[in-house]
C-alpha atoms as a PDB file:
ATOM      1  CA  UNK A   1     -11.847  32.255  35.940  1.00  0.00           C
ATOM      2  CA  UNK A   2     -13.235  30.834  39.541  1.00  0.00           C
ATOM      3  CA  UNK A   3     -11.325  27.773  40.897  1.00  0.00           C
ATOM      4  CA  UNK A   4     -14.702  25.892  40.752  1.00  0.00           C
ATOM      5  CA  UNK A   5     -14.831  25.944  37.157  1.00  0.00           C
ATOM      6  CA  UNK A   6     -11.241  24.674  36.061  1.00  0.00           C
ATOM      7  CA  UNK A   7     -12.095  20.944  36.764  1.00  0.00           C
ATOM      8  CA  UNK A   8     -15.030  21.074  34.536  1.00  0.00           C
ATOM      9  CA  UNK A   9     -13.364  23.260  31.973  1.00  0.00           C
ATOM     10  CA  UNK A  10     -10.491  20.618  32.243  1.00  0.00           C
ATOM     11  CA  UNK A  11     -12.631  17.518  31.820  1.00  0.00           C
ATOM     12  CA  UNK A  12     -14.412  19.231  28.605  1.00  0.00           C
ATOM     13  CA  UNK A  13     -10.721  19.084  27.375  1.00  0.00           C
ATOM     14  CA  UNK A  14      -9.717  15.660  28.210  1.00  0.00           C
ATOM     15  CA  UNK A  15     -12.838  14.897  26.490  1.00  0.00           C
ATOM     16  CA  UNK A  16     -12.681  16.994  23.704  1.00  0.00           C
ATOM     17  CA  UNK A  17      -8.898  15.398  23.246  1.00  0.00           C
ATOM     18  CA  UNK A  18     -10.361  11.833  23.663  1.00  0.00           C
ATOM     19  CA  UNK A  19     -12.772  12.415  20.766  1.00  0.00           C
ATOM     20  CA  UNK A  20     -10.638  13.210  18.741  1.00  0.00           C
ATOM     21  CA  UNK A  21      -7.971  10.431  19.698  1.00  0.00           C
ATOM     22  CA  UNK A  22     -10.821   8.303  19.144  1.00  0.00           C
ATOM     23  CA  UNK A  23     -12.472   9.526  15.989  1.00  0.00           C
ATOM     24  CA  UNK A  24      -8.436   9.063  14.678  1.00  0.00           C
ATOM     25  CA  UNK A  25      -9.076   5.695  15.372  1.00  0.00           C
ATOM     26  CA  UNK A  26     -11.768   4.683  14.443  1.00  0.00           C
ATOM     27  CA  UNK A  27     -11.042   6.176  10.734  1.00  0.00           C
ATOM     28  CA  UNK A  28      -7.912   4.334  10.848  1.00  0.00           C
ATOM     29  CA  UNK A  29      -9.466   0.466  11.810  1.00  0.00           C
ATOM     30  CA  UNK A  30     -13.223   1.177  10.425  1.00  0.00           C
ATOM     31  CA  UNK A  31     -12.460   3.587   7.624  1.00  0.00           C
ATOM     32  CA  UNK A  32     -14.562   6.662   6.536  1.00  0.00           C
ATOM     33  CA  UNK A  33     -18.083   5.855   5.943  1.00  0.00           C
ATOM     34  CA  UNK A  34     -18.157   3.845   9.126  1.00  0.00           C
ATOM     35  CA  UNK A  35     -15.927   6.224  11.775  1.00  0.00           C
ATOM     36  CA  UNK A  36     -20.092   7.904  12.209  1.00  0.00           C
ATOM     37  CA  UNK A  37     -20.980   9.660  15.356  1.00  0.00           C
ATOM     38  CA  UNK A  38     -22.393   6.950  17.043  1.00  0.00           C
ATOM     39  CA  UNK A  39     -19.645   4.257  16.924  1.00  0.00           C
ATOM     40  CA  UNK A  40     -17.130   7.451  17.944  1.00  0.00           C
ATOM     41  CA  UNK A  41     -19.655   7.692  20.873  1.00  0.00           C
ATOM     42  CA  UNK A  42     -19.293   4.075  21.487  1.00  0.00           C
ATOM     43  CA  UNK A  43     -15.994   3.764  21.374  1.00  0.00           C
ATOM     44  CA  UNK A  44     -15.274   6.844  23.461  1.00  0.00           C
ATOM     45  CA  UNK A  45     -17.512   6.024  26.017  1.00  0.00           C
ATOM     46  CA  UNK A  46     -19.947   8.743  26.212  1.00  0.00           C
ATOM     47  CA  UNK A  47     -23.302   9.707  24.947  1.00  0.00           C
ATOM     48  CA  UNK A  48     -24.074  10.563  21.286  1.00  0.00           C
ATOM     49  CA  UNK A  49     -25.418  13.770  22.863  1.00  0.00           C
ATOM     50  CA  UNK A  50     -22.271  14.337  24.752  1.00  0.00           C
ATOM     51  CA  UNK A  51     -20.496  13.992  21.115  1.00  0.00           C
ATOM     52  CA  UNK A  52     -22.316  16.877  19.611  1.00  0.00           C
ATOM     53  CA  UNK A  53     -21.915  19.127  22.680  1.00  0.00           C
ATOM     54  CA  UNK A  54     -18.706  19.353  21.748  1.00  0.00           C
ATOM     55  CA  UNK A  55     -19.110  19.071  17.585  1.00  0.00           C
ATOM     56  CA  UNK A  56     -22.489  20.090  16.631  1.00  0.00           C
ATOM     57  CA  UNK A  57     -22.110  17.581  13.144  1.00  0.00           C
ATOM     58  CA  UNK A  58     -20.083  14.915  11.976  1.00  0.00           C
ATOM     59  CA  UNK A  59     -18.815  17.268   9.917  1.00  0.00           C
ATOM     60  CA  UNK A  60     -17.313  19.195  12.082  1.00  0.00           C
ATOM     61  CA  UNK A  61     -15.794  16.239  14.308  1.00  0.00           C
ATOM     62  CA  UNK A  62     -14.072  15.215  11.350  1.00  0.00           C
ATOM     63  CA  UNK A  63     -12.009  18.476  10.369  1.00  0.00           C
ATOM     64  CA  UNK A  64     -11.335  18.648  14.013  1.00  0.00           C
ATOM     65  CA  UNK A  65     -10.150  15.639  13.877  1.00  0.00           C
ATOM     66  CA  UNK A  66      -8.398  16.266  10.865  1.00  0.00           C
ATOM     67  CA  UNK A  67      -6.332  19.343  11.914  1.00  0.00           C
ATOM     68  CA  UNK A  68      -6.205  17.420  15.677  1.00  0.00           C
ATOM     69  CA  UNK A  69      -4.332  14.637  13.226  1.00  0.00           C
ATOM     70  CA  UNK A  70      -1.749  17.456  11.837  1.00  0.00           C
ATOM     71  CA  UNK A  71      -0.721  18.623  15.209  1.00  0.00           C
ATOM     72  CA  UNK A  72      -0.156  15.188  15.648  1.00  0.00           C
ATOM     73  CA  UNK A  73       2.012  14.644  12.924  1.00  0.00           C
ATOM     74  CA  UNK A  74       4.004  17.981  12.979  1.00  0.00           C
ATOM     75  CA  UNK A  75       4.456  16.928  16.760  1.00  0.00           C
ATOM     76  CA  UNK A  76       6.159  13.562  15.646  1.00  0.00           C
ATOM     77  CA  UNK A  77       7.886  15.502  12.817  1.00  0.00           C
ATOM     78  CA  UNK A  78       9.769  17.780  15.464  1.00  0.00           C
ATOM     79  CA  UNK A  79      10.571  15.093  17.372  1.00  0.00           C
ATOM     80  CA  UNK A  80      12.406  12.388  15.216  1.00  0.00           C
ATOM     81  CA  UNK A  81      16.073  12.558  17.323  1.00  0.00           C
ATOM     82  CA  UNK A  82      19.442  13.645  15.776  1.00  0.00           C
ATOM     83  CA  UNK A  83      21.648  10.410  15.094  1.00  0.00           C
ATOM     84  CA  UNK A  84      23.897   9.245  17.465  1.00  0.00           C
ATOM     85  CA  UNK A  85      26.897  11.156  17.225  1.00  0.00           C
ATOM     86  CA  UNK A  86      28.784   8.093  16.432  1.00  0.00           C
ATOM     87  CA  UNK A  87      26.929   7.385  13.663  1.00  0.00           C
ATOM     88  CA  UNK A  88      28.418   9.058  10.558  1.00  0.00           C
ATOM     89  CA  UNK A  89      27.878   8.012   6.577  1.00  0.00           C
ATOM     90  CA  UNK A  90      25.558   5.270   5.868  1.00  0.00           C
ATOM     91  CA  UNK A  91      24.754   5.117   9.531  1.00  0.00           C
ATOM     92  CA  UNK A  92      23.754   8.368   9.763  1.00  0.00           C
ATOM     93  CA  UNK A  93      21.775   8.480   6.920  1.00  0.00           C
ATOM     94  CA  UNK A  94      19.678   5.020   7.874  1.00  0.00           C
ATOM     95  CA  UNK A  95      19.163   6.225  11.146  1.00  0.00           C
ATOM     96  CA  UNK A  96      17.292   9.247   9.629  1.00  0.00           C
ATOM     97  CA  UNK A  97      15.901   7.432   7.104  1.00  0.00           C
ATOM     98  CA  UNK A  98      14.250   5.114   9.203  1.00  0.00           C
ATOM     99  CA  UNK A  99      12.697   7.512  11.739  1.00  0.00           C
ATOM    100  CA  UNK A 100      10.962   9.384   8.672  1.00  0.00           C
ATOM    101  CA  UNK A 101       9.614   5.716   7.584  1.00  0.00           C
ATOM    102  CA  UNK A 102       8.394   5.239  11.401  1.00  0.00           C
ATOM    103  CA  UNK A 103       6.915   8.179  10.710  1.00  0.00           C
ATOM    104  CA  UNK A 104       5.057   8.276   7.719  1.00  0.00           C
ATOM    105  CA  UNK A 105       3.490   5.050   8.746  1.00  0.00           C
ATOM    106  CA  UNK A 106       1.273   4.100  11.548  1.00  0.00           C
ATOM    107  CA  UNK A 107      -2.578   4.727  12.843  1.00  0.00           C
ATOM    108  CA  UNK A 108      -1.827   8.184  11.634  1.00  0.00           C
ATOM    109  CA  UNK A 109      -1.038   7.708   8.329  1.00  0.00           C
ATOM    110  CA  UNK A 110      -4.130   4.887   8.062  1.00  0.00           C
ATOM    111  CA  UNK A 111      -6.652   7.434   9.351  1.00  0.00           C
ATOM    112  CA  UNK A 112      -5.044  10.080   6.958  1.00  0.00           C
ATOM    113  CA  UNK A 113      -5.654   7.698   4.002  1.00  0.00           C
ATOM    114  CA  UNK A 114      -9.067   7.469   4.368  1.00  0.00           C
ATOM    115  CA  UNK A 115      -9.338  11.313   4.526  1.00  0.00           C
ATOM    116  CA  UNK A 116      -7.389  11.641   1.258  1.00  0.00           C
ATOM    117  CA  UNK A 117      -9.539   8.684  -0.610  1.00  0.00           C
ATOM    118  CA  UNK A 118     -12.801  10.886   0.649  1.00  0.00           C
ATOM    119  CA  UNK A 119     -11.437  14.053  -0.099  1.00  0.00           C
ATOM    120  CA  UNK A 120     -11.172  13.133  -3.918  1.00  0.00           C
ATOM    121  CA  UNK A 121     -14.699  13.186  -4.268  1.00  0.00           C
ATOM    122  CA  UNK A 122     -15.307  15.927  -2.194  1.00  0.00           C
ATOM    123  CA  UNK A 123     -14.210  19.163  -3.292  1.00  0.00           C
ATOM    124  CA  UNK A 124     -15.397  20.600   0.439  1.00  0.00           C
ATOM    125  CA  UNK A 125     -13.529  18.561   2.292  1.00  0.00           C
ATOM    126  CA  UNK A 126     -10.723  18.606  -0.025  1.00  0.00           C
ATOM    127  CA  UNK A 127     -10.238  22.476   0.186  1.00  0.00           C
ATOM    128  CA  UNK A 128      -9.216  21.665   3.929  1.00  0.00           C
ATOM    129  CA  UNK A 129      -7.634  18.739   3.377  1.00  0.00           C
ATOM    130  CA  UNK A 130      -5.344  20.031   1.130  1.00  0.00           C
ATOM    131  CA  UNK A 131      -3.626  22.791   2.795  1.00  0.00           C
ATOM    132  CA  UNK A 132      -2.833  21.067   5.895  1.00  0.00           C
ATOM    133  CA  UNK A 133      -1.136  18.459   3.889  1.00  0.00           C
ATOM    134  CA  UNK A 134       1.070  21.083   1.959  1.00  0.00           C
ATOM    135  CA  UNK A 135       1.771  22.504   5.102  1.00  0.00           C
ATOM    136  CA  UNK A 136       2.674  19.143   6.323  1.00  0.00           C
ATOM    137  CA  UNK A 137       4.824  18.393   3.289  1.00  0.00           C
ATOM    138  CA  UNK A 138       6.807  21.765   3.862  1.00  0.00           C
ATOM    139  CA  UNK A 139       7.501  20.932   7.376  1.00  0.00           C
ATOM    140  CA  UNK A 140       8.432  17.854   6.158  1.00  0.00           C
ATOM    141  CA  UNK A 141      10.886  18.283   4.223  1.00  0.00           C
ATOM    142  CA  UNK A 142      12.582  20.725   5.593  1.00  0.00           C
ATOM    143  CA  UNK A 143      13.352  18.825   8.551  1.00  0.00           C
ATOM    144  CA  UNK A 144      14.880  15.962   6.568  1.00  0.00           C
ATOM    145  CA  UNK A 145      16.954  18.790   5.085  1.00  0.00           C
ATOM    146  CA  UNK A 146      18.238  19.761   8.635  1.00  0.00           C
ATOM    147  CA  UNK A 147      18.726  16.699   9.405  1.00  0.00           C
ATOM    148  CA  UNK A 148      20.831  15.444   6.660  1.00  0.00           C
ATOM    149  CA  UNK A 149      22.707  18.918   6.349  1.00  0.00           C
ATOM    150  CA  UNK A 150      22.154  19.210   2.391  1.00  0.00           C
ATOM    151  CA  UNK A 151      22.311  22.262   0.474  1.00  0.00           C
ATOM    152  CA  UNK A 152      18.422  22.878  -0.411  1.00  0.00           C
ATOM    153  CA  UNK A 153      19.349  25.155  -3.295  1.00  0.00           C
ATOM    154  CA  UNK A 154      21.034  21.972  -5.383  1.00  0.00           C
ATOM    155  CA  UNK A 155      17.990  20.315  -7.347  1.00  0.00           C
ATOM    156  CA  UNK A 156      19.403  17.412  -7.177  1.00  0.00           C
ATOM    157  CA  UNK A 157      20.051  16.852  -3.281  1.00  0.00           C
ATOM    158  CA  UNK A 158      16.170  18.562  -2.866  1.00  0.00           C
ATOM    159  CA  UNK A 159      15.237  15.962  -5.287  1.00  0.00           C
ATOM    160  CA  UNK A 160      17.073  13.076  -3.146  1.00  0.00           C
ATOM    161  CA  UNK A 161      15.356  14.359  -0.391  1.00  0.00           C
ATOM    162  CA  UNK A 162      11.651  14.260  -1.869  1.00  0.00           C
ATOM    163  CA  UNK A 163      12.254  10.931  -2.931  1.00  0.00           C
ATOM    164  CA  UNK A 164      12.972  10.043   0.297  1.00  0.00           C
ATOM    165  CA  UNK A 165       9.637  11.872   1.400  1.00  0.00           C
ATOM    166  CA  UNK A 166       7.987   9.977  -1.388  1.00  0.00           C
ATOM    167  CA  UNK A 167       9.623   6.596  -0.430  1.00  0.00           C
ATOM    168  CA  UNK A 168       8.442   6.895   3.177  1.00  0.00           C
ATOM    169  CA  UNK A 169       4.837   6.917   1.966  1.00  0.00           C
ATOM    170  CA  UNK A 170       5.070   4.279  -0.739  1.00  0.00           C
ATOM    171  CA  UNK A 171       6.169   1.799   2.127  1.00  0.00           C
ATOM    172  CA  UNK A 172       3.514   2.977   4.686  1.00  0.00           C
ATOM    173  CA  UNK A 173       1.069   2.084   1.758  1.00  0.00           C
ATOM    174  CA  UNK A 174       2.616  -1.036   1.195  1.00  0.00           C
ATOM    175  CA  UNK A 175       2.068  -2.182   4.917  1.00  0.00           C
ATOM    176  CA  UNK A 176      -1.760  -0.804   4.887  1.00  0.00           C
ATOM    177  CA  UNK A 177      -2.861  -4.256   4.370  1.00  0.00           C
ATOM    178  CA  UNK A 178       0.191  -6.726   5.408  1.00  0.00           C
ATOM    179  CA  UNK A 179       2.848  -6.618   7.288  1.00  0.00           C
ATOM    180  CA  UNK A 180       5.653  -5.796   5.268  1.00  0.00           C
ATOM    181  CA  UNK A 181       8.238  -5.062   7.596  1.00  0.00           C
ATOM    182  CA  UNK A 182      11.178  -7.357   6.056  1.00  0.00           C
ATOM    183  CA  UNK A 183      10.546  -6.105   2.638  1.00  0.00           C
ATOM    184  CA  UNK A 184      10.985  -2.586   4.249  1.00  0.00           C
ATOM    185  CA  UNK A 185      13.481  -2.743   6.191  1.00  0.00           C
ATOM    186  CA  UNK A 186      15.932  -3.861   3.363  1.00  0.00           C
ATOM    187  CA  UNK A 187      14.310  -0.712   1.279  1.00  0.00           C
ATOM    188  CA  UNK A 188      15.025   1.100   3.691  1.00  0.00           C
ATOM    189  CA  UNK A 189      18.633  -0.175   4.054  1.00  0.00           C
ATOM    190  CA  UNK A 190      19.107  -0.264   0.361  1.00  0.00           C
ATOM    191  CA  UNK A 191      18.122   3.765  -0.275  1.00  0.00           C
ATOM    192  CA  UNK A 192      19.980   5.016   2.724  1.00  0.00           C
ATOM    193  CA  UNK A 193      23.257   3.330   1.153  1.00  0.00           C
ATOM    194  CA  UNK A 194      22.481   5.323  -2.123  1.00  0.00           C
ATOM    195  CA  UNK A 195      21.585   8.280  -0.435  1.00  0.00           C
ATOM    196  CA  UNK A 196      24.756   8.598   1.409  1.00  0.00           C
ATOM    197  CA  UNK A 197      26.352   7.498  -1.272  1.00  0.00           C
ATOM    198  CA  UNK A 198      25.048  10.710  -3.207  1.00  0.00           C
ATOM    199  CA  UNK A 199      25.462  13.030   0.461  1.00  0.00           C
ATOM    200  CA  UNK A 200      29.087  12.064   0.077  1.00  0.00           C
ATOM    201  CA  UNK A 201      30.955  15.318  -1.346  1.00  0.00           C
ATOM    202  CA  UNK A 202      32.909  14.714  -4.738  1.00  0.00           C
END
């Protein structure tokens, strides 16, 4: 590699990234039939033809996109913070709680949703679909594990902790098309009180 060809090679990077930041967006605000090449384009800045040097298809910009969106959320996975070591019982457990919520929700989730409404109907984009969200579910919940400190053998704390999973997306749904951020937060409130509740050893 010649020292006159890293600034090129690094600006096909930054905007290879920016595509795919973009194309993110755009499923998450214009949803799936409209996130097409030419409003990416648009919105990115750059020629339609500068698009496909990069990804030949749509098709193609979208599962990069897709797995570009699972780095993203693995990245935000590994970083939710332990609590506050002051923080112990309920505390604890809200403060988790409510960085899993943070996380579940978001442009991220938005753009994911219209993935998993296309993917139903079709079975190619499905097949990839499909094991990057297992993958992401894993992850996951084995974090929340960690970070609560339950036994993962006990079927009923492993239970606890996919609800918790499960909760996290029912409220990011919820806030798809309001704002539902009250309502939340006193869910949120509410299950972390149980869920310590059940945490706490008999």
């Amino acid at each position: 590699m010649t020292v006159g060809t890293e600034p090129k090679q690094d600006r096909s990077r930054a905007t290879r990234r920016r595509l795919l930041d973009t194309t993110v967006r755009c499923l998450a605000t214009h949803g799936w039939e409209s996130a097409t090449v030419g409003l990416i384009a648009a919105e990115t800045g750059i020629s339609r033809g500068a698009v496909q040097h990069h990804f030949p298809t749509r098709e193609a910009l979208i599962v990069a996109a897709l797995r570009h969106m699972f780095d993203e959320r693995m990245a935000l996975l590994d970083a939710i913070a332990e609590p506050d070591p002051g923080h112990a019982g309920a505390e604890r457990v809200h403060a988790i709680v409510s960085q899993i919520v943070d996380l579940m929700g978001g442009e991220l989730f938005k753009a994911a949703l219209q993935v998993w409404t296309a993917a139903a109907a079709d079975a190619d984009l499905r097949t990839t679909v499909v094991p990057l969200e297992r993958h992401f579910g894993r992850a996951a919940h084995a974090r929340v594990v960690r970070l609560l400190g339950v036994d993962d053998s006990d079927p009923q704390l492993r239970g606890l902790v996919q609800a918790t999973l499960d909760l996290a997306r029912g409220l990011a749904l919820a806030d798809v098309l309001t704002d539902d951020s009250r309502r939340r937060a006193w869910v949120v409130r509410a299950w972390s009180d149980r869920l310590a509740d059940a945490l706490e050893p008999s």
